[in-house]
C-alpha atoms as a PDB file:
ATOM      1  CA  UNK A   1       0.000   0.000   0.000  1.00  0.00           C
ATOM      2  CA  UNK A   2       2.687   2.249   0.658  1.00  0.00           C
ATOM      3  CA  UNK A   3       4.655   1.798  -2.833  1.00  0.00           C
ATOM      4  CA  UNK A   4       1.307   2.299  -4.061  1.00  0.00           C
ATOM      5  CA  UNK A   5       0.634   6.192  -2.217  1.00  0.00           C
ATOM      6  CA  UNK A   6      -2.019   4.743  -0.134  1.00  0.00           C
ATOM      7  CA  UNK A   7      -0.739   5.498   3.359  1.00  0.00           C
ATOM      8  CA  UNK A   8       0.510   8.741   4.959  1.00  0.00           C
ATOM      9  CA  UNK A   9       3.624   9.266   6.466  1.00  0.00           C
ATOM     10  CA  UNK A  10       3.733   8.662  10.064  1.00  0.00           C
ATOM     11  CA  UNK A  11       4.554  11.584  12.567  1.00  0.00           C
ATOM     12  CA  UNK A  12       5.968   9.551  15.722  1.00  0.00           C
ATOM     13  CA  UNK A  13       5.911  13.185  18.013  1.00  0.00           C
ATOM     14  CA  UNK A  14       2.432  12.581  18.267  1.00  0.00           C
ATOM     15  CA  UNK A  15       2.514   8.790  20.018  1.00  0.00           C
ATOM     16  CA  UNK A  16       3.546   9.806  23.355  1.00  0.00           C
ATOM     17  CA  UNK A  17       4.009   5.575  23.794  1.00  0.00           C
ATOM     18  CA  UNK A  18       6.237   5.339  20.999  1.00  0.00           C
ATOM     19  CA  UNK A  19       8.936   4.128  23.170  1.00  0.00           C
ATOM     20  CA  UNK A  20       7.213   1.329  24.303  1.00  0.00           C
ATOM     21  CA  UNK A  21       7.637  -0.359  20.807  1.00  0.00           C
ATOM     22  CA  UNK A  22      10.173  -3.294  21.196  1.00  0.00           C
ATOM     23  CA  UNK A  23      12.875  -2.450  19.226  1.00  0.00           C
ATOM     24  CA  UNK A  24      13.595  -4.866  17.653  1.00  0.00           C
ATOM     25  CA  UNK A  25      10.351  -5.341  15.894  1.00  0.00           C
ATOM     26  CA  UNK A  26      11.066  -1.930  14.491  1.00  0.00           C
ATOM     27  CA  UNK A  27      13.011  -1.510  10.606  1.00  0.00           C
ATOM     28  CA  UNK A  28      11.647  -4.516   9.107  1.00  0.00           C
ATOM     29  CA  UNK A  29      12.436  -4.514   5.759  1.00  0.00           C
ATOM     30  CA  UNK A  30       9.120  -4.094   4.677  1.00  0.00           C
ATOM     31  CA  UNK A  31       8.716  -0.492   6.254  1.00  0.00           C
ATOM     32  CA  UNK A  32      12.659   0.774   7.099  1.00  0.00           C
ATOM     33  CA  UNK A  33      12.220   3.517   9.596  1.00  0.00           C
ATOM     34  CA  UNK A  34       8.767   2.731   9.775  1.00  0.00           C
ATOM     35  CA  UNK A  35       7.830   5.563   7.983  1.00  0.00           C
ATOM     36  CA  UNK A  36       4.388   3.845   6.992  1.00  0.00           C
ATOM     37  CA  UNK A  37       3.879   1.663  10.264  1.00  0.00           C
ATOM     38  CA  UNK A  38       4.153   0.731  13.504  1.00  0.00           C
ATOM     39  CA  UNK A  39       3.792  -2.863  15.117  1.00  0.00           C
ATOM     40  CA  UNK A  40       0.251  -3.733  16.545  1.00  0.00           C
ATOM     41  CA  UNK A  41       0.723  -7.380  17.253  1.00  0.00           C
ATOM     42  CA  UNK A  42       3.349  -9.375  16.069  1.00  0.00           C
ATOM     43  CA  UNK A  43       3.224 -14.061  16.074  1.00  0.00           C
ATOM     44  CA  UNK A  44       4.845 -17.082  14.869  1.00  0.00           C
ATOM     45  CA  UNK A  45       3.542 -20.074  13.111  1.00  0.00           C
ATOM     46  CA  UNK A  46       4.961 -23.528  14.552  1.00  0.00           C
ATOM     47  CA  UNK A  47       4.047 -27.095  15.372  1.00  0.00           C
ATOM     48  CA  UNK A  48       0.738 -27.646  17.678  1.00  0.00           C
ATOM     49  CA  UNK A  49       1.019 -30.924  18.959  1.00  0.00           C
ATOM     50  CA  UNK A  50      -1.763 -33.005  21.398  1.00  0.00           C
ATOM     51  CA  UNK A  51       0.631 -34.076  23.956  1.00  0.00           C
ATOM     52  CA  UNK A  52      -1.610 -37.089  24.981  1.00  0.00           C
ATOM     53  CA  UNK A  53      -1.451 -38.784  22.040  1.00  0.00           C
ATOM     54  CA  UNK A  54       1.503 -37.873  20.522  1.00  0.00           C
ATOM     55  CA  UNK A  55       5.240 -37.674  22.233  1.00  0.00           C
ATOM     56  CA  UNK A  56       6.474 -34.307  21.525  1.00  0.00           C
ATOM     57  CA  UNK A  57      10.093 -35.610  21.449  1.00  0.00           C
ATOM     58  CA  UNK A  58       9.460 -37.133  18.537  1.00  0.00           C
ATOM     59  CA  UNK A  59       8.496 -33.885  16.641  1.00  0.00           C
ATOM     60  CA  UNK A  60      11.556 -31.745  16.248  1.00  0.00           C
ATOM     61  CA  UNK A  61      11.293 -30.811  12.643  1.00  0.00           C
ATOM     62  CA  UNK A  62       8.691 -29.606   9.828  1.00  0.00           C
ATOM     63  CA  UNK A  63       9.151 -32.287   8.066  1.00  0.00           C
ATOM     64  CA  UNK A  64       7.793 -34.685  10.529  1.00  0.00           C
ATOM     65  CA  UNK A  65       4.399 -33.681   9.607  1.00  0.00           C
ATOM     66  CA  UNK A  66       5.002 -36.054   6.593  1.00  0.00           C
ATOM     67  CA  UNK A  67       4.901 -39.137   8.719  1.00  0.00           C
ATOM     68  CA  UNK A  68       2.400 -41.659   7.294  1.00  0.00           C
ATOM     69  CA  UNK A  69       1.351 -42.485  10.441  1.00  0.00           C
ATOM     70  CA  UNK A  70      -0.022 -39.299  11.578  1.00  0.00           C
ATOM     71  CA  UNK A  71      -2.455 -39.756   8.157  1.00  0.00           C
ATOM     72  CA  UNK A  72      -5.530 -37.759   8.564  1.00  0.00           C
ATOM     73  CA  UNK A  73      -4.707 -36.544  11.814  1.00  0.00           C
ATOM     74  CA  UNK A  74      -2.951 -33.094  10.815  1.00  0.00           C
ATOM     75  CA  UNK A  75      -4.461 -29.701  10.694  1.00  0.00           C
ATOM     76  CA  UNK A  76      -2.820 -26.755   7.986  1.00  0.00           C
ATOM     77  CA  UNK A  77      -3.602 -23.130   7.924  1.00  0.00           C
ATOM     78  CA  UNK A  78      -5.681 -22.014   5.142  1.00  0.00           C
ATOM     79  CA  UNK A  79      -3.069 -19.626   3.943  1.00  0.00           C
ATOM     80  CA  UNK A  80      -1.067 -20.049   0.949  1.00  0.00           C
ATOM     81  CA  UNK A  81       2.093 -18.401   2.387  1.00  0.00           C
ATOM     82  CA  UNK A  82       2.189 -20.205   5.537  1.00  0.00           C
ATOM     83  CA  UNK A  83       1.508 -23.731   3.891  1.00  0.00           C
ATOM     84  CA  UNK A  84       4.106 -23.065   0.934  1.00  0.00           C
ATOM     85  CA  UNK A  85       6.911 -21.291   3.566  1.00  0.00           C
ATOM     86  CA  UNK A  86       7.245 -24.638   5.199  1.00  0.00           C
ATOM     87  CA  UNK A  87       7.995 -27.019   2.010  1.00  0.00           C
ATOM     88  CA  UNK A  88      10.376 -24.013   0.347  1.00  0.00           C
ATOM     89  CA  UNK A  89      12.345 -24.198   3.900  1.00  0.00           C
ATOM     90  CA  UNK A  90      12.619 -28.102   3.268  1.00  0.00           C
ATOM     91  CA  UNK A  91      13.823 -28.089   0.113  1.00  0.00           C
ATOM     92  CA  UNK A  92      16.289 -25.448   1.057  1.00  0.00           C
ATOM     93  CA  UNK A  93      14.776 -22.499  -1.028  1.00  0.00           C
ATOM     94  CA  UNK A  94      13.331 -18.888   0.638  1.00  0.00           C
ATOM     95  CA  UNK A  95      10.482 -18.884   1.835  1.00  0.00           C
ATOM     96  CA  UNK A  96       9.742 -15.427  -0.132  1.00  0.00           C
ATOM     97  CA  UNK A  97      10.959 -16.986  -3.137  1.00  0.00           C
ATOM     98  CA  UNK A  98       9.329 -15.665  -6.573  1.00  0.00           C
ATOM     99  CA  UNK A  99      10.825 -18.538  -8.364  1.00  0.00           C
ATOM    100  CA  UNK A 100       7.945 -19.947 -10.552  1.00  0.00           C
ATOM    101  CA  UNK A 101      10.144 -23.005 -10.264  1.00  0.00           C
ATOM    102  CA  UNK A 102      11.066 -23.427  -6.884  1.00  0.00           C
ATOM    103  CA  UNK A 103       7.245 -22.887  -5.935  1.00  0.00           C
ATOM    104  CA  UNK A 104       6.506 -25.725  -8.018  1.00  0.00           C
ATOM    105  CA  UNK A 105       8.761 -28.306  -6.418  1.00  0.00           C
ATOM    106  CA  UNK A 106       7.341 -27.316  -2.811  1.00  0.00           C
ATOM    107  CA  UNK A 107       3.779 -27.804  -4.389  1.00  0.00           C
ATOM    108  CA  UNK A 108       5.261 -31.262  -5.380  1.00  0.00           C
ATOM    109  CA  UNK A 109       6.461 -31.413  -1.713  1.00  0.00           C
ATOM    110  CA  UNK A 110       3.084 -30.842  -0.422  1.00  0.00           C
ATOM    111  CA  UNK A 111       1.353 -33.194  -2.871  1.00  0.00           C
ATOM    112  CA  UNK A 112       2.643 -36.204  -0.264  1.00  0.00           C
ATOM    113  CA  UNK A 113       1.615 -34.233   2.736  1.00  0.00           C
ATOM    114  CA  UNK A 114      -2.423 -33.866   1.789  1.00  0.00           C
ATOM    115  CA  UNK A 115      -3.165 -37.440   2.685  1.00  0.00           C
ATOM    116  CA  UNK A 116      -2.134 -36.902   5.993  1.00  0.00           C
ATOM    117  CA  UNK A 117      -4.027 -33.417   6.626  1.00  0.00           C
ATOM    118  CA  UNK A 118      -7.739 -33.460   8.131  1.00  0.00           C
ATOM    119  CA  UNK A 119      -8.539 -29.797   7.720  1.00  0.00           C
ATOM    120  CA  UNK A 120      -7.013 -26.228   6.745  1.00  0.00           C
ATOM    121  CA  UNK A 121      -8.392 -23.935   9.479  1.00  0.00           C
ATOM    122  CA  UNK A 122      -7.269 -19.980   9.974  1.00  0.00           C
ATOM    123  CA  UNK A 123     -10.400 -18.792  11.464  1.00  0.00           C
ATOM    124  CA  UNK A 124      -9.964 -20.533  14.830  1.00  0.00           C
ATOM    125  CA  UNK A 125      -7.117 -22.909  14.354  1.00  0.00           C
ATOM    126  CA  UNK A 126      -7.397 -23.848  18.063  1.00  0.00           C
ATOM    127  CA  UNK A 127     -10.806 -25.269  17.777  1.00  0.00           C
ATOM    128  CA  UNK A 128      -9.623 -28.739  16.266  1.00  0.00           C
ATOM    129  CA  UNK A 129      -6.613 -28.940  18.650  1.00  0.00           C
ATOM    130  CA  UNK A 130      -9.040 -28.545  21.755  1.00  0.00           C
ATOM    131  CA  UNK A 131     -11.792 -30.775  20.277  1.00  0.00           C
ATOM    132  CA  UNK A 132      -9.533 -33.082  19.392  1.00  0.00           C
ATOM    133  CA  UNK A 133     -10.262 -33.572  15.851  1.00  0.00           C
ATOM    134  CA  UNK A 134      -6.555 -33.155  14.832  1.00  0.00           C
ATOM    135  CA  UNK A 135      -3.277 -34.087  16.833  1.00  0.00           C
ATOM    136  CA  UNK A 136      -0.473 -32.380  14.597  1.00  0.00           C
ATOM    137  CA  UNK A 137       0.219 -29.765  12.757  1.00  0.00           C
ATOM    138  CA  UNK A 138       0.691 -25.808  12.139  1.00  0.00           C
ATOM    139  CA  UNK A 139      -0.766 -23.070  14.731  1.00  0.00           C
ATOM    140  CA  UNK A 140       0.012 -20.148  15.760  1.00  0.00           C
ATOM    141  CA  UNK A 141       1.411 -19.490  19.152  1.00  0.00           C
ATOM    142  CA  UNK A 142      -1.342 -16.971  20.140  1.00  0.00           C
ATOM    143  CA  UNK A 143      -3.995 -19.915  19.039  1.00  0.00           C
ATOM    144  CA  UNK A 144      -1.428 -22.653  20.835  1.00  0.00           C
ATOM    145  CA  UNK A 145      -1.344 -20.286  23.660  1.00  0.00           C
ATOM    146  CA  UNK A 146      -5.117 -20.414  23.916  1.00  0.00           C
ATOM    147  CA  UNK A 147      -5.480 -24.041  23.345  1.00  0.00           C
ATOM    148  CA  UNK A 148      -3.093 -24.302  26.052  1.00  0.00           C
ATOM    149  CA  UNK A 149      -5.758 -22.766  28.615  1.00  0.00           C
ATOM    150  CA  UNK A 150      -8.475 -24.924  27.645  1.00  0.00           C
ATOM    151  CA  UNK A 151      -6.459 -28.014  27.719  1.00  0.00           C
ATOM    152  CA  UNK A 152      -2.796 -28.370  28.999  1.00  0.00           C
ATOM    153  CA  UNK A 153      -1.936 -31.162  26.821  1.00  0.00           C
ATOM    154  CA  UNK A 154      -2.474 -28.968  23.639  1.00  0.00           C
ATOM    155  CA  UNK A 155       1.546 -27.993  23.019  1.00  0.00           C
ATOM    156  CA  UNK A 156       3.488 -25.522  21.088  1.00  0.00           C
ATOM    157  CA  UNK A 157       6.582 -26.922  18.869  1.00  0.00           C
ATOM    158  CA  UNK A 158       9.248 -25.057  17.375  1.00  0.00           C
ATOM    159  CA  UNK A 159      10.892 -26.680  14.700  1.00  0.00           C
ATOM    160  CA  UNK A 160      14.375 -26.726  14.496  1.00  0.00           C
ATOM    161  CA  UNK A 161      14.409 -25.073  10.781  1.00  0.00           C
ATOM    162  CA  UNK A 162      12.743 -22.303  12.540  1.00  0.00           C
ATOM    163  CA  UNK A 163       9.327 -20.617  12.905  1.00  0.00           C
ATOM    164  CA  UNK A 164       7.237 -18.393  10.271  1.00  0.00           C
ATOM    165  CA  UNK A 165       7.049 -14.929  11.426  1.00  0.00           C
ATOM    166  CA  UNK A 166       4.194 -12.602  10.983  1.00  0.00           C
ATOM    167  CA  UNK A 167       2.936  -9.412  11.968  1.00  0.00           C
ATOM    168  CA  UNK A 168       0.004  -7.367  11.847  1.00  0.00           C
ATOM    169  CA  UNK A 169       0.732  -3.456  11.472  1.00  0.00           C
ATOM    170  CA  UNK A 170      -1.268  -0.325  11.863  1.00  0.00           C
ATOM    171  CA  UNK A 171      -1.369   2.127   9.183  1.00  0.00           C
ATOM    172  CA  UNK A 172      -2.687   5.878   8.510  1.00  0.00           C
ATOM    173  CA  UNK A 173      -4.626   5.829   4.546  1.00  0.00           C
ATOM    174  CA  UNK A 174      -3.010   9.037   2.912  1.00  0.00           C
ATOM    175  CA  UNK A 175      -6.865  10.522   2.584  1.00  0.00           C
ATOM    176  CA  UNK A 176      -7.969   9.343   6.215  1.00  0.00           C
ATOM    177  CA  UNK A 177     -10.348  12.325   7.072  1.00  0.00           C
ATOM    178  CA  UNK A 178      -9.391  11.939  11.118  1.00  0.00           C
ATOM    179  CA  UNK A 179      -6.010  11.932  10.870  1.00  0.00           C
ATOM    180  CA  UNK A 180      -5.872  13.207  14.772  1.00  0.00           C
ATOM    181  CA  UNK A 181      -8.256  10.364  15.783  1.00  0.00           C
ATOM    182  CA  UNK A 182      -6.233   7.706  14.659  1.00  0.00           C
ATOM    183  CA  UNK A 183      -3.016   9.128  16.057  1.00  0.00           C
ATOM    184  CA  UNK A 184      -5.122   9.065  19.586  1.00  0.00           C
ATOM    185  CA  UNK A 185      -6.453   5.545  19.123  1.00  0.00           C
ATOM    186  CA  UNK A 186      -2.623   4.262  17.763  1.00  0.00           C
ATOM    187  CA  UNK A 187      -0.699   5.795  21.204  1.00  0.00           C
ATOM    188  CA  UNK A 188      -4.172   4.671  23.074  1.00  0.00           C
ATOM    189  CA  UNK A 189      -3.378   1.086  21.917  1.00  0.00           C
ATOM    190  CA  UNK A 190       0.564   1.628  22.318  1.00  0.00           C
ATOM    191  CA  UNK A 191      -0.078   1.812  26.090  1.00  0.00           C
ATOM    192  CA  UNK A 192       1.219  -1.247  28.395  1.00  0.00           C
ATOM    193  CA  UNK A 193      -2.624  -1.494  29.807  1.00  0.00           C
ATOM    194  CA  UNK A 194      -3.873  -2.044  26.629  1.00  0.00           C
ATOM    195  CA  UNK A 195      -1.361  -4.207  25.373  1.00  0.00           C
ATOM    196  CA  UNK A 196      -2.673  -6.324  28.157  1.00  0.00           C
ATOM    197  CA  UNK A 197      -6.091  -6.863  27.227  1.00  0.00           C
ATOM    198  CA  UNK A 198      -5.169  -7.821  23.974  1.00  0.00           C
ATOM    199  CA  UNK A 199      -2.786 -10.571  25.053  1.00  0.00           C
ATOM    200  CA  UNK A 200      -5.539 -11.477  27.690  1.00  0.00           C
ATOM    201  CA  UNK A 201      -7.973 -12.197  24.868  1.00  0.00           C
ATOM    202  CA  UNK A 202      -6.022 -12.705  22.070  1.00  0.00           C
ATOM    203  CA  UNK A 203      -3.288 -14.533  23.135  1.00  0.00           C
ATOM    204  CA  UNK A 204      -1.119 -13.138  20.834  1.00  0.00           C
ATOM    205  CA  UNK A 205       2.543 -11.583  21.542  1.00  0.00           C
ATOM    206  CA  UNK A 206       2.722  -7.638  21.754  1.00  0.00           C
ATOM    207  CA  UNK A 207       5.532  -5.990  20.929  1.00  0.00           C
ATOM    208  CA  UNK A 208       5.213  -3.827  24.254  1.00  0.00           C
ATOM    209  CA  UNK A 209       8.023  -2.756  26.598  1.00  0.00           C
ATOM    210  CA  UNK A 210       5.721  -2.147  29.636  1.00  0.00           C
ATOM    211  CA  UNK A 211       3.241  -4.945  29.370  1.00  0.00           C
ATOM    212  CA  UNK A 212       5.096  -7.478  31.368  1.00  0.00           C
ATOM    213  CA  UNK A 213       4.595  -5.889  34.412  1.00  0.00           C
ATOM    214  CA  UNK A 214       1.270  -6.130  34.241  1.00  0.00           C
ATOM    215  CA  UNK A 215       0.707  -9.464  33.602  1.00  0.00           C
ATOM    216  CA  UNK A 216       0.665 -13.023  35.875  1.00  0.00           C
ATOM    217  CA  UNK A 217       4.260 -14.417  35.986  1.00  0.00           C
ATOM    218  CA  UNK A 218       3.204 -17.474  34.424  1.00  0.00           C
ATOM    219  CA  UNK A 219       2.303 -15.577  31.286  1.00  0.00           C
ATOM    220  CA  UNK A 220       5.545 -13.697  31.452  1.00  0.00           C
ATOM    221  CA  UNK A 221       7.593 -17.512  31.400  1.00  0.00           C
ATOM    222  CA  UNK A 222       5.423 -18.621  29.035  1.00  0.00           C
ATOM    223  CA  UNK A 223       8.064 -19.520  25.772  1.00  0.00           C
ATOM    224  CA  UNK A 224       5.026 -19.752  23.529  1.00  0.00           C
ATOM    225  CA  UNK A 225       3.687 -16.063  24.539  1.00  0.00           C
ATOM    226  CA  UNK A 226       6.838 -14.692  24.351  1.00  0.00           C
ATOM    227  CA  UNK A 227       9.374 -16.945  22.354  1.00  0.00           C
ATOM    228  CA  UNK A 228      12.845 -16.950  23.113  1.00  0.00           C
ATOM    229  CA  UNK A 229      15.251 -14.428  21.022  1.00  0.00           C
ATOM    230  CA  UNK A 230      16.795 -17.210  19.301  1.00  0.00           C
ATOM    231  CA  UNK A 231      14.148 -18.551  18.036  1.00  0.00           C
ATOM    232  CA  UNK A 232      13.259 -15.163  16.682  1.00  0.00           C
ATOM    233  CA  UNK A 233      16.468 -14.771  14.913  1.00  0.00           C
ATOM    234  CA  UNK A 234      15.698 -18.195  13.689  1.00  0.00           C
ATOM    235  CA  UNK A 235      12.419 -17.746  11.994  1.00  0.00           C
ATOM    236  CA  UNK A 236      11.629 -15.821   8.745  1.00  0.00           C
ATOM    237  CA  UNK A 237       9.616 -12.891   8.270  1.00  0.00           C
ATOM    238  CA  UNK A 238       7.284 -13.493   5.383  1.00  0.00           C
ATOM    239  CA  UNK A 239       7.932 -10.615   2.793  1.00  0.00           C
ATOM    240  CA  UNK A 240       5.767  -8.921   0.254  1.00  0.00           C
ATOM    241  CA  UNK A 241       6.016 -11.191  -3.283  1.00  0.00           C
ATOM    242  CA  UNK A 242       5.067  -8.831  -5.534  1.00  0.00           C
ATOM    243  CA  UNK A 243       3.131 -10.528  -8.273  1.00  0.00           C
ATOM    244  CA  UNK A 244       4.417 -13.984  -7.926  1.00  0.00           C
ATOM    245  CA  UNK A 245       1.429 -14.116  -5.359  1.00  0.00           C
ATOM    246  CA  UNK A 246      -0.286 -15.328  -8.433  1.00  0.00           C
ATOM    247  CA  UNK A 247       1.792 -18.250  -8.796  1.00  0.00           C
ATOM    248  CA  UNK A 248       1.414 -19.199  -4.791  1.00  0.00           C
ATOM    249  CA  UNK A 249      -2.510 -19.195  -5.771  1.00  0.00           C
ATOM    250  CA  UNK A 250      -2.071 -21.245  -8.649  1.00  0.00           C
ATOM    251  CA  UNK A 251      -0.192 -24.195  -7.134  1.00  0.00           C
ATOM    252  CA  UNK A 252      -2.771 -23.390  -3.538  1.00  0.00           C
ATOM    253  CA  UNK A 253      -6.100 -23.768  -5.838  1.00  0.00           C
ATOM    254  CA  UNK A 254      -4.080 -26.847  -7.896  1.00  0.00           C
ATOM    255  CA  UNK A 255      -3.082 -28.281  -3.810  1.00  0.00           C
ATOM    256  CA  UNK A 256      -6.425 -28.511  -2.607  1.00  0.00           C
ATOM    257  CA  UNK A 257      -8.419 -29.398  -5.266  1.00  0.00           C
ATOM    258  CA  UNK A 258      -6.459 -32.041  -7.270  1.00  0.00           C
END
């Protein structure tokens, strides 16, 4: 949107809480100097994993989600992305590869994984985990995190090639008629107190300075809340794609259909 002259510059003097952005979530190569946007909440997609009927020492890796023997029992977002990032990160390519090529061999990659999947789910991925409908398979560590309340065997996994790393942004349109109102409700949300509330009921990570003291010290411990730097540094980012988007879709619609 912003190589396209949708969004307005932002002007950081007016976000008294600016300062409570963890840096390091800031200059992401999408937005350097975040002159477009600021971090609202940021998450990682791993390995959810029904501890009760499943040993989660023997899922270390991605690629374990292949095993026959989990056939039918393995849940997949419903995003092309997420599902493609994993098989490009087995067979050694980028995950934000626009290599026509390369995106067909994971496609091939994932044409031995469908027998084993029992659902793709990104409206409330924790549902099947809970219900126990599925035993394996990618989640997101907000949804894990969740799951994790409602029942403790419900696990989050991260694989040793690393995690996929999203996050969502906010943004100003360049014609926004209430410029000043959105600069109040941005700072409003930057606060530790409401950073709170939306881990609370979200479960997602917030990139907040402040918001650890205000929450339970079991929530502050928890690794899949707030993962560990290295396995930060060990996931990807997913990047824009440009038009090659087109040729994720085509090999997504030719994945689940065929």
């Amino acid at each position: 949107m912003a190589k396209e002259g949708m969004l307005a510059k932002l002007d950081k003097t007016k976000l008294v809480n600016f300062a409570q952005i963890t840096p390091s979530l800031l200059n992401k190569n999408f937005d350097p100097e975040n002159q477009y946007s600021l971090p609202y909440v940021y998450g990682l997609t791993g390995i959810g994993i029904n501890s009760a009927e499943i040993d989660p020492k023997a899922v270390t890796s991605w690629a374990d989600l292949w095993n026959s023997k989990y056939k039918g029992k393995i849940l997949l977002t419903a995003d092309s992305r997420e599902v493609f990032h994993i098989a490009l990160l087995l067979k050694g390519f980028s995950p934000n590869t626009t290599e026509d090529k390369e995106i067909e061999s994971a496609y091939h990659l994932l044409q031995k994984l469908i027998p084993n999947v029992q659902s793709f789910n990104s409206d409330s991925p924790d549902v099947p985990y809970v219900q126990e409908e599925v035993l394996l398979g990618m989640i997101w560590n907000g949804s894990a995190f969740r799951a994790h309340k409602e029942n403790p065997d419900i696990q989050f996994i991260y694989p040793r090639e690393g995690v996929i790393i999203w996050m969502d942004n906010y943004a100003i349109p360049k014609n926004a008629e209430h410029k000043e109102a959105a600069y109040k409700f941005i700072d409003f949300m930057l606060r530790p107190e409401s950073a709170k509330e939306v881990i609370e009921t979200m479960g997602f990570s917030m990139p907040n300075e402040g918001v650890k003291a205000l929450l339970e010290p079991t929530d502050v411990n928890d690794l899949t809340l707030f993962p560990p730097q290295e396995q930060i540094e060990k996931g990807v980012f997913q990047e824009d794609v440009g038009d090659a988007i087109d040729i994720y879709e085509k090999y997504w619609h030719l994945l689940k259909t065929n």
